[in-house]
C-alpha atoms as a PDB file:
ATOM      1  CA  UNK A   1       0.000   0.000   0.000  1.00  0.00           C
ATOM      2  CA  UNK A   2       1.573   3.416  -0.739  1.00  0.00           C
ATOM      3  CA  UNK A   3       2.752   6.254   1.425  1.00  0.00           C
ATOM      4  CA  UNK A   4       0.272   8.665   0.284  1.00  0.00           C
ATOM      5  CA  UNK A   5      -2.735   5.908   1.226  1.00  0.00           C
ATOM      6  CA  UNK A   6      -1.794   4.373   4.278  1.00  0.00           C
ATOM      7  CA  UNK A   7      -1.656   8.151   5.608  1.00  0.00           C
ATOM      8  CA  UNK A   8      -4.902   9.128   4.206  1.00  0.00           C
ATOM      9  CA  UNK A   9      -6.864   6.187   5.814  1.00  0.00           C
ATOM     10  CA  UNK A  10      -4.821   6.968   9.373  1.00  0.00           C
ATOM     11  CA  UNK A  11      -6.220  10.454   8.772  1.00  0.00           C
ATOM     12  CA  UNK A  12      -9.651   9.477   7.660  1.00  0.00           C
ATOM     13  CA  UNK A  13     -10.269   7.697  10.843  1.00  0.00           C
ATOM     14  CA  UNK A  14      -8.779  10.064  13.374  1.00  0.00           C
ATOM     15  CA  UNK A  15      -9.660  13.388  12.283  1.00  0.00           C
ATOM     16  CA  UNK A  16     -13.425  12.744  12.740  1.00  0.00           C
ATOM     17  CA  UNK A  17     -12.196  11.177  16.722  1.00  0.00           C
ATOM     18  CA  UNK A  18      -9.940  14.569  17.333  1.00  0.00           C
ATOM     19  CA  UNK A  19     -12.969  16.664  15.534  1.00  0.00           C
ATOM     20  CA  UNK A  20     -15.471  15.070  18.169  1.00  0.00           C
ATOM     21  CA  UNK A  21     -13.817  15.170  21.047  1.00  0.00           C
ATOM     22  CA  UNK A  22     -12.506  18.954  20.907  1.00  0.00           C
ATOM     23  CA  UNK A  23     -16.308  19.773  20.209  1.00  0.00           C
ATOM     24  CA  UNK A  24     -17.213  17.794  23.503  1.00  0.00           C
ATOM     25  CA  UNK A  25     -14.525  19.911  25.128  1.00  0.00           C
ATOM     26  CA  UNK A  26     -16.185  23.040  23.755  1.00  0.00           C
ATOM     27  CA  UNK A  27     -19.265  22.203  24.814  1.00  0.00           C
ATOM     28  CA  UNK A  28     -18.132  20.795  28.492  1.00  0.00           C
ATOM     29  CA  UNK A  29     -16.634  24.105  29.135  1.00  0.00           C
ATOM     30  CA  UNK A  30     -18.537  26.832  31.130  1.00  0.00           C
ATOM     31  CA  UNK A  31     -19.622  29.426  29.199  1.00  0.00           C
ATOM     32  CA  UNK A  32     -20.596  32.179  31.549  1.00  0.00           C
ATOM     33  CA  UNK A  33     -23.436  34.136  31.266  1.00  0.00           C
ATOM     34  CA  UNK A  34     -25.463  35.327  28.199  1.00  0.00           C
ATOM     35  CA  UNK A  35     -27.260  38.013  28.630  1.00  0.00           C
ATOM     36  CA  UNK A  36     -30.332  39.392  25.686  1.00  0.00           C
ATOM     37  CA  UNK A  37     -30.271  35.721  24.932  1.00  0.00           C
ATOM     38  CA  UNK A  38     -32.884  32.913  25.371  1.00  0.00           C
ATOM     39  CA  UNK A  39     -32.543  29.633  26.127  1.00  0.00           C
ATOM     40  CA  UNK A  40     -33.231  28.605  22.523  1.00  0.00           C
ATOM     41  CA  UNK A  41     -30.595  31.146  20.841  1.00  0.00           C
ATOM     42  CA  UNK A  42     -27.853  30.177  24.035  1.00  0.00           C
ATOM     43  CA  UNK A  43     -28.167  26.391  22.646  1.00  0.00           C
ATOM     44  CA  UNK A  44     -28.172  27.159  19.260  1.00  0.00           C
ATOM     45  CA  UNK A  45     -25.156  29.508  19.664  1.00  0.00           C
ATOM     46  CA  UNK A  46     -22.888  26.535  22.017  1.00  0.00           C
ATOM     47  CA  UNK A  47     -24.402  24.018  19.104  1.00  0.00           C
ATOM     48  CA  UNK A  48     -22.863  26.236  16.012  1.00  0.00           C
ATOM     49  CA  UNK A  49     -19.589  26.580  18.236  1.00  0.00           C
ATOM     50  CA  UNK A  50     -19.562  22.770  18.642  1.00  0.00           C
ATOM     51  CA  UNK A  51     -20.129  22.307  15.069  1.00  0.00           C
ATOM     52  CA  UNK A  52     -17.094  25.124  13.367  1.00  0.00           C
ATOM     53  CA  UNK A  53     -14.964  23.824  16.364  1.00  0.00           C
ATOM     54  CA  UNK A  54     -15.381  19.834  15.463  1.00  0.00           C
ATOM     55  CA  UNK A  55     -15.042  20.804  11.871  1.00  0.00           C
ATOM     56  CA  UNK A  56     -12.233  22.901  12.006  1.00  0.00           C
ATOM     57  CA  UNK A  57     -10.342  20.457  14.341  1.00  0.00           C
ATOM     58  CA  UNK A  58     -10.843  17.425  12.414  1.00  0.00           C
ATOM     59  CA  UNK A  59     -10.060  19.198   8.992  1.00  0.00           C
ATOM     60  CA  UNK A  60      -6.547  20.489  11.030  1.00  0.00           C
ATOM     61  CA  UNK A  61      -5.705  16.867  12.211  1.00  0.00           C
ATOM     62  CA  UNK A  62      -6.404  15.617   9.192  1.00  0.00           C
ATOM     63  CA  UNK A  63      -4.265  18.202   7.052  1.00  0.00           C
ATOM     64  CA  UNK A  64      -1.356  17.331   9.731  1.00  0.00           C
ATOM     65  CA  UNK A  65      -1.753  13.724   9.798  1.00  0.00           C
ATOM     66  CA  UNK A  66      -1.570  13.356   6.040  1.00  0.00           C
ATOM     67  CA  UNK A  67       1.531  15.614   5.768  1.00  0.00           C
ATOM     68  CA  UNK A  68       3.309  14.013   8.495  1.00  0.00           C
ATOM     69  CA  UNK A  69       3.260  10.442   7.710  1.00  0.00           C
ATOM     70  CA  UNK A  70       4.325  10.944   3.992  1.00  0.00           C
ATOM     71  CA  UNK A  71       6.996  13.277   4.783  1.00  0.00           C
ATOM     72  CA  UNK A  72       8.428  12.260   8.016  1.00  0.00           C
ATOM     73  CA  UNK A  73       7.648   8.466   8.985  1.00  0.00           C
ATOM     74  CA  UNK A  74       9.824   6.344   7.755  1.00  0.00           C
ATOM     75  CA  UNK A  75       8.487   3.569   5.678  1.00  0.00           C
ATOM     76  CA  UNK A  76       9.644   1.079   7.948  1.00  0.00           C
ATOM     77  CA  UNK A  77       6.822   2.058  10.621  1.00  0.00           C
ATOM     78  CA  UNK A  78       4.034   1.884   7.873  1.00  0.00           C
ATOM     79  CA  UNK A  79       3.587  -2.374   8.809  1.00  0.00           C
ATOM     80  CA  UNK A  80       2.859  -0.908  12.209  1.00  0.00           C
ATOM     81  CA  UNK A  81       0.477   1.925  11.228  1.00  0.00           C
ATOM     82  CA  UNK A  82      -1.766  -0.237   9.109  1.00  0.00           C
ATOM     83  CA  UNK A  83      -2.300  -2.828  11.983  1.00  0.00           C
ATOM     84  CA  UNK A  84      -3.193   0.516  14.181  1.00  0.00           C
ATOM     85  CA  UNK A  85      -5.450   2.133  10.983  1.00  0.00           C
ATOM     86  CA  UNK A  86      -7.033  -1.670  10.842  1.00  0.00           C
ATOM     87  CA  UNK A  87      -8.273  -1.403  15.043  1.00  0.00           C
ATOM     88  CA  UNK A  88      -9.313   1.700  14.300  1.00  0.00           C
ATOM     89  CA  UNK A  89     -11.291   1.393  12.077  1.00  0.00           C
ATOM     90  CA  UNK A  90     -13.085  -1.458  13.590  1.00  0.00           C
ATOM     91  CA  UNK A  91     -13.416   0.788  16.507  1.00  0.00           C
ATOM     92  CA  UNK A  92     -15.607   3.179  14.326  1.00  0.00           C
ATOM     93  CA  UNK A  93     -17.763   0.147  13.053  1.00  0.00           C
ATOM     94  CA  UNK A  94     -18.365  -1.419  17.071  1.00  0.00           C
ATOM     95  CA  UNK A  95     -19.176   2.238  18.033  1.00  0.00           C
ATOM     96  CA  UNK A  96     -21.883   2.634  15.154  1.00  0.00           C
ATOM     97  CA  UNK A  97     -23.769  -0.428  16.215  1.00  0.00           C
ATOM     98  CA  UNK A  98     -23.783   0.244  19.609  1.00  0.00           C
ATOM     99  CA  UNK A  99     -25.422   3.706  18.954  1.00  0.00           C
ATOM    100  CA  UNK A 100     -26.832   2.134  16.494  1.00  0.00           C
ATOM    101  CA  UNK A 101     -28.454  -0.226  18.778  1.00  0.00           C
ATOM    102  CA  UNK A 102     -29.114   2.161  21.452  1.00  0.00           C
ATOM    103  CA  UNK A 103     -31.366   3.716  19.925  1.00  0.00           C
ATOM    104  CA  UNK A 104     -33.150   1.550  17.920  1.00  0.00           C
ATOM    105  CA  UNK A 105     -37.096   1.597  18.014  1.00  0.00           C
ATOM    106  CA  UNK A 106     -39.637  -1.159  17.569  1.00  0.00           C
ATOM    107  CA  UNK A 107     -43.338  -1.263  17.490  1.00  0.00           C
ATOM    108  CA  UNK A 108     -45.562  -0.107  20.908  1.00  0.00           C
ATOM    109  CA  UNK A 109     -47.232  -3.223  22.341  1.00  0.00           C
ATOM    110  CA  UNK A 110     -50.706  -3.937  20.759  1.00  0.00           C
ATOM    111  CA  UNK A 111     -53.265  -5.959  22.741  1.00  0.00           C
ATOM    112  CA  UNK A 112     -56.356  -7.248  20.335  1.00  0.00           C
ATOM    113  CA  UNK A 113     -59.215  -5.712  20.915  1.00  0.00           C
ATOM    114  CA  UNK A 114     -57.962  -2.895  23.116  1.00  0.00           C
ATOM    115  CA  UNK A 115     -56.601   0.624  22.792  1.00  0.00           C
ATOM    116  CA  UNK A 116     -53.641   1.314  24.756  1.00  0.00           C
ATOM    117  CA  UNK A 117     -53.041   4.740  26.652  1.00  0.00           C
ATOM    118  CA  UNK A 118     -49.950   5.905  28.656  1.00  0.00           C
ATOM    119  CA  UNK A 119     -51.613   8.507  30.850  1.00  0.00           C
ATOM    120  CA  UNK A 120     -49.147  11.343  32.196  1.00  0.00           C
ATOM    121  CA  UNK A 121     -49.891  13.876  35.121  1.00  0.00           C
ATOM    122  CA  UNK A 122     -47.695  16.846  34.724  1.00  0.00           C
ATOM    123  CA  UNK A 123     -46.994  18.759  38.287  1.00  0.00           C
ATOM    124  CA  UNK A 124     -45.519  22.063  37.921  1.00  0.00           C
ATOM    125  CA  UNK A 125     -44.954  24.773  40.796  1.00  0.00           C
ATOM    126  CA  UNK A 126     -47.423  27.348  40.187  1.00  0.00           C
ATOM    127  CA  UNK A 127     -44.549  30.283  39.881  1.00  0.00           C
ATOM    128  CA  UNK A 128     -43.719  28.513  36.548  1.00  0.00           C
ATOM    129  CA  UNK A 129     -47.294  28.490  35.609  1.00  0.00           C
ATOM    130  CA  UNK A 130     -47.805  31.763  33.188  1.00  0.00           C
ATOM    131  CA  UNK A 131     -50.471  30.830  31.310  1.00  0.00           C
ATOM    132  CA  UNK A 132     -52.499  27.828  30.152  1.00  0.00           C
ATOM    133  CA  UNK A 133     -50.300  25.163  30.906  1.00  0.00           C
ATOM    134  CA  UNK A 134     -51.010  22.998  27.634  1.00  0.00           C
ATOM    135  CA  UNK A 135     -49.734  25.484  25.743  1.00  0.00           C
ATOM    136  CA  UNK A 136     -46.765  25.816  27.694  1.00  0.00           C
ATOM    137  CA  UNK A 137     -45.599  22.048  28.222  1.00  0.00           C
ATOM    138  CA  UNK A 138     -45.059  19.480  25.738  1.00  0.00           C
ATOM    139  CA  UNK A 139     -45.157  15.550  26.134  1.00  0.00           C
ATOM    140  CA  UNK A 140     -43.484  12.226  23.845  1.00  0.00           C
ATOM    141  CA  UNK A 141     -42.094   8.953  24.513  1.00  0.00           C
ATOM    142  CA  UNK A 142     -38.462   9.223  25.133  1.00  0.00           C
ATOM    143  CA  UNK A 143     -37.029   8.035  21.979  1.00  0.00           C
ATOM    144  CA  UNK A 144     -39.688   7.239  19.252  1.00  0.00           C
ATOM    145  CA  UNK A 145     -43.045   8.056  18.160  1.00  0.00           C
ATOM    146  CA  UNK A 146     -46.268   9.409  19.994  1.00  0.00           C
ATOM    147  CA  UNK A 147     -49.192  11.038  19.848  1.00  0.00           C
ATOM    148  CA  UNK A 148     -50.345  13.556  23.037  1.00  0.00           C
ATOM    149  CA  UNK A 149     -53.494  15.008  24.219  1.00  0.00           C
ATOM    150  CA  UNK A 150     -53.855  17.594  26.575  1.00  0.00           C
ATOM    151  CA  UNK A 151     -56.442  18.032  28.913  1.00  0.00           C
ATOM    152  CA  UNK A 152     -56.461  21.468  29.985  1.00  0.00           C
ATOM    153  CA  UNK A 153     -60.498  21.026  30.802  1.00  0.00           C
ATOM    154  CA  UNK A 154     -59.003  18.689  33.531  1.00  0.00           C
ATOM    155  CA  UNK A 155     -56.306  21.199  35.169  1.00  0.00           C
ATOM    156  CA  UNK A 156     -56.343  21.341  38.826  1.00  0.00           C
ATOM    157  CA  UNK A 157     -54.895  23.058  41.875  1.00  0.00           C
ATOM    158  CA  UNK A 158     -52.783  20.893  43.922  1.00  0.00           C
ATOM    159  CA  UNK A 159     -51.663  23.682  46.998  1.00  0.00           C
ATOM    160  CA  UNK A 160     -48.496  25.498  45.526  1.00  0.00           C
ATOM    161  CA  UNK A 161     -48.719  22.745  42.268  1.00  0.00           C
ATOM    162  CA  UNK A 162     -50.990  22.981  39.219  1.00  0.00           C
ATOM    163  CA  UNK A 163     -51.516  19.176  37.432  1.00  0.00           C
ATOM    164  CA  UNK A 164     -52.180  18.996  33.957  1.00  0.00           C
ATOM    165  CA  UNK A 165     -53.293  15.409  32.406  1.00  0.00           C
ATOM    166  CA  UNK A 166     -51.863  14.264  29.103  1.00  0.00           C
ATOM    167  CA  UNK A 167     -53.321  10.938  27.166  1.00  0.00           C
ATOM    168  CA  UNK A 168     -50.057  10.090  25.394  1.00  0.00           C
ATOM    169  CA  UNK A 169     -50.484   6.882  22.465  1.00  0.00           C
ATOM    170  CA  UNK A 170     -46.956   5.196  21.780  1.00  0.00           C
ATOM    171  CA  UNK A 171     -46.716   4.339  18.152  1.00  0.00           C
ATOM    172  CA  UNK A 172     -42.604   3.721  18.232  1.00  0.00           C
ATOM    173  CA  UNK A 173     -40.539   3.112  20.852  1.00  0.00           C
ATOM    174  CA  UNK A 174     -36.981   2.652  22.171  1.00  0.00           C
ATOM    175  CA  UNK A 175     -37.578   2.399  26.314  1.00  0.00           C
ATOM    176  CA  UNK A 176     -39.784   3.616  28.619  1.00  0.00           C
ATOM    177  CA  UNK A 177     -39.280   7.090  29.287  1.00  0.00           C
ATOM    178  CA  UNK A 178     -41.009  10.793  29.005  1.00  0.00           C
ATOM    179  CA  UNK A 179     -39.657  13.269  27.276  1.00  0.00           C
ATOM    180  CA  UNK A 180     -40.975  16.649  28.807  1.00  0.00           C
ATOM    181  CA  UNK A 181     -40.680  20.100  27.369  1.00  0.00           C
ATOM    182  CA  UNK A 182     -40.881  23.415  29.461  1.00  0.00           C
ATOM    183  CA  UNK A 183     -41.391  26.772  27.591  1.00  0.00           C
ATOM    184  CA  UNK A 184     -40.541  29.544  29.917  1.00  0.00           C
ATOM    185  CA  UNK A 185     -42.099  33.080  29.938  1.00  0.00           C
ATOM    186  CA  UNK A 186     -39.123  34.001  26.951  1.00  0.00           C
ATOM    187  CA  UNK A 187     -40.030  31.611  24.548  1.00  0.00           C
ATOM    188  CA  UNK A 188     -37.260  29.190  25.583  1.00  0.00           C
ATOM    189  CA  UNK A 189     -37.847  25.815  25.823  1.00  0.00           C
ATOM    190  CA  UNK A 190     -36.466  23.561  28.359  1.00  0.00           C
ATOM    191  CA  UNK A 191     -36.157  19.238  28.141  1.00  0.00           C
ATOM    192  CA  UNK A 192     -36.937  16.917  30.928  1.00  0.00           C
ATOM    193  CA  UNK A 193     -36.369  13.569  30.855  1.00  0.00           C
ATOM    194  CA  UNK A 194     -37.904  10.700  32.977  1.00  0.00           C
ATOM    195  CA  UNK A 195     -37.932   7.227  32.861  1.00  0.00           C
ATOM    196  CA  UNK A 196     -41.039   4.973  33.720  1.00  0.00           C
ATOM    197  CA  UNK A 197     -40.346   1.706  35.673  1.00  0.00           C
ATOM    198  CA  UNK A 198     -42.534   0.004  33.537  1.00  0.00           C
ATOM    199  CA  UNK A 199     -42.556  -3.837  32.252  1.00  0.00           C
ATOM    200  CA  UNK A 200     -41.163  -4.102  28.248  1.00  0.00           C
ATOM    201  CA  UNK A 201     -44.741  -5.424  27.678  1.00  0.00           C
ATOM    202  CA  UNK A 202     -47.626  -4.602  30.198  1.00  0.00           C
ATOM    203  CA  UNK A 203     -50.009  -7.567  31.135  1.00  0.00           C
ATOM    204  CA  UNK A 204     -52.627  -5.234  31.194  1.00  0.00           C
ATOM    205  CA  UNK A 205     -53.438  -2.175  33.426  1.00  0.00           C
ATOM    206  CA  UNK A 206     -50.914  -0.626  35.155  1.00  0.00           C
ATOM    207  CA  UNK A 207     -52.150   1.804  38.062  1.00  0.00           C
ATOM    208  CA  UNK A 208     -50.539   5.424  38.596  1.00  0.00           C
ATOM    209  CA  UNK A 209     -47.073   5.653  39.781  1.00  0.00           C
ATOM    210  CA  UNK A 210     -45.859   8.092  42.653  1.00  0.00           C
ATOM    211  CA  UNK A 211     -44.428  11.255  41.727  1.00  0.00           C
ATOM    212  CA  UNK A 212     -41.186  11.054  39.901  1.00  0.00           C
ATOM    213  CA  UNK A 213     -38.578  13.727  39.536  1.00  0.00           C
ATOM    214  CA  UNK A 214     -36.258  13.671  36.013  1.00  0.00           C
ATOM    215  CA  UNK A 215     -33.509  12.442  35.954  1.00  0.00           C
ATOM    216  CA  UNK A 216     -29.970  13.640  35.790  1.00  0.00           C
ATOM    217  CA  UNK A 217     -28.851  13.293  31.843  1.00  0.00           C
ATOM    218  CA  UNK A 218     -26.511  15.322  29.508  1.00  0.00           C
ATOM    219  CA  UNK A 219     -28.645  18.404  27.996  1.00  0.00           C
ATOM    220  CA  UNK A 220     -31.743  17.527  29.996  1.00  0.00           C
ATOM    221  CA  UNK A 221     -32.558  19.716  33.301  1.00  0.00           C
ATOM    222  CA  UNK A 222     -32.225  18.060  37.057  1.00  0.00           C
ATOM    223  CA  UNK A 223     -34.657  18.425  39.046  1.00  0.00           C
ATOM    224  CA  UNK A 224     -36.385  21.950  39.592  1.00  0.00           C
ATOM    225  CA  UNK A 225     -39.982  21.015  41.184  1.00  0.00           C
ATOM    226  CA  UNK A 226     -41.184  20.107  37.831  1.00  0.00           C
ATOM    227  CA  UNK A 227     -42.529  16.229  38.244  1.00  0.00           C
ATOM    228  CA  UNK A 228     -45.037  13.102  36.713  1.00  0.00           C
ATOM    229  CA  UNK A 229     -47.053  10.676  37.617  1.00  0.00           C
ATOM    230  CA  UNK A 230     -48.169   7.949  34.891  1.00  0.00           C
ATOM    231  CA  UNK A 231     -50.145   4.917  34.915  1.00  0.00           C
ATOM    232  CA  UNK A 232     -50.929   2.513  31.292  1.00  0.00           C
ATOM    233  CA  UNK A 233     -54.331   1.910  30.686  1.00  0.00           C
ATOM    234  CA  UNK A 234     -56.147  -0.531  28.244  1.00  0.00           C
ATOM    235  CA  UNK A 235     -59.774   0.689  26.621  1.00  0.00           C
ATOM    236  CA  UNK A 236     -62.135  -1.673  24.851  1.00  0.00           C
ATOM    237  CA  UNK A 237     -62.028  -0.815  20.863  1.00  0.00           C
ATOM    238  CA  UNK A 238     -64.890   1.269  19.670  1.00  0.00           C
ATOM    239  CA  UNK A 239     -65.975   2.534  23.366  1.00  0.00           C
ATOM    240  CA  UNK A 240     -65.420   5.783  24.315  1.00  0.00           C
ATOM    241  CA  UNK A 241     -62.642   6.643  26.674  1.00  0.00           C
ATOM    242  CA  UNK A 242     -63.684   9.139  28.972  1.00  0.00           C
ATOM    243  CA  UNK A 243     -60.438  10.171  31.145  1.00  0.00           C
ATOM    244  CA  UNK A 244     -60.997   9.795  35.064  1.00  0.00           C
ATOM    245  CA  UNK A 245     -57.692  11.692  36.362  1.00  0.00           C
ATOM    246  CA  UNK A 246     -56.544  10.471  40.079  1.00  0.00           C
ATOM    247  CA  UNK A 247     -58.237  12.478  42.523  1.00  0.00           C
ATOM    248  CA  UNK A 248     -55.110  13.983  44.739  1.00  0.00           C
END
């Protein structure tokens, strides 16, 4: 294999691993304040960073990696290199299927005959509360695909909480978890995430669970007095589900 290929497949596979990792970096760092900014335009701002620093990076390393090994390795050292290009490159390949795999989605779980609901009390302080709270917070399955509706007929007071119900329908899944979104007086919207200690597949009705607080997950929010409650429900076909949220 030549010089000038053996150092463009060395390059090939660690630019994009340099280019990553310095945009992790960027994005691990604290970045102070922002003030005239919202939520939204803060994240888009770190994401663009993120994205001209990975680039940049990985176009660098790659420029310097290609230029060094054809001009300064000796050829004696390229046996070597190849066996190294050859694990790294299977490194990329195990990494893809494992995200690959960890966030793969399959079908909800379908019971014959029955219509299957995964009902979701939001409890939010009522300082956060500035005005009707289904237009303000925003409900999905984790990973996958849902449908949500909101009943803000249903709202009640709960002393310094106000509980909104949701009827959320699973179409695709990866796990069980909520995906909750926040939109704050400024138009900025804030993620949530909780998971639900529920079975893979339900035998059947599953009553409400206590109150649950998000957990603690790379760009999601910790906890802040926002929490759920949730319970899975089965409904005859062709009768007419009429919600019954729990009384407390």
């Amino acid at each position: 294999m030549s010089r000038t290929l053996i150092a463009l497949v060395t390059a090939a596979w660690i630019a994009p691993l340099i280019g990553l990792a310095c945009a992790y970096v960027y994005k691990s760092a604290p970045h102070g304040p922002t003030p005239g900014l919202t939520g939204g335009e803060r994240t888009l701002g770190i994401a663009i960073g993120m994205f001209l620093i990975g680039v940049l990076s990985g176009l660098l390393t790659f420029a310097a990696i290609t230029i060094g090994l054809r001009s300064y390795v000796p050829q004696s050292m390229y046996t070597a290199i190849t066996v190294v290009d050859v694990l790294g490159i299977l490194g990329w390949c195990v990494w893809g299927i494992m995200t690959a795999a960890a966030s793969a989605q399959h079908d909800a779980p379908v019971y014959p005959g029955q219509r299957a609901t995964l009902d979701v009390e939001i409890r939010a302080p009522k300082d956060r509360i500035h005005q009707r709270m289904s237009s303000i917070f925003f409900t999905s399955i984790g990973v996958g695909a849902s449908n949500e509706v909101k009943h803000q007929e249903l709202v009640r007071e709960n002393g310094d909480f106000e509980i909104l119900p949701v009827e959320v329908t699973v179409l695709t899944m990866h796990s069980w978890a909520i995906h909750l979104m926040y939109q704050d007086p400024r138009n900025s919207v804030w993620n949530y995430w909780f998971d639900l200690n529920l079975p893979d597949v339900p035998a059947g009705n599953v009553p409400w669970s206590d109150w649950i607080e998000p957990i603690i997950k790379s760009e999601y929010l910790p906890p802040d007095g926002i929490t759920i409650r949730y319970r899975w429900t089965l409904t005859p076909e062709g009768e007419t589900r009429v919600y019954r949220p729990k009384c407390s």
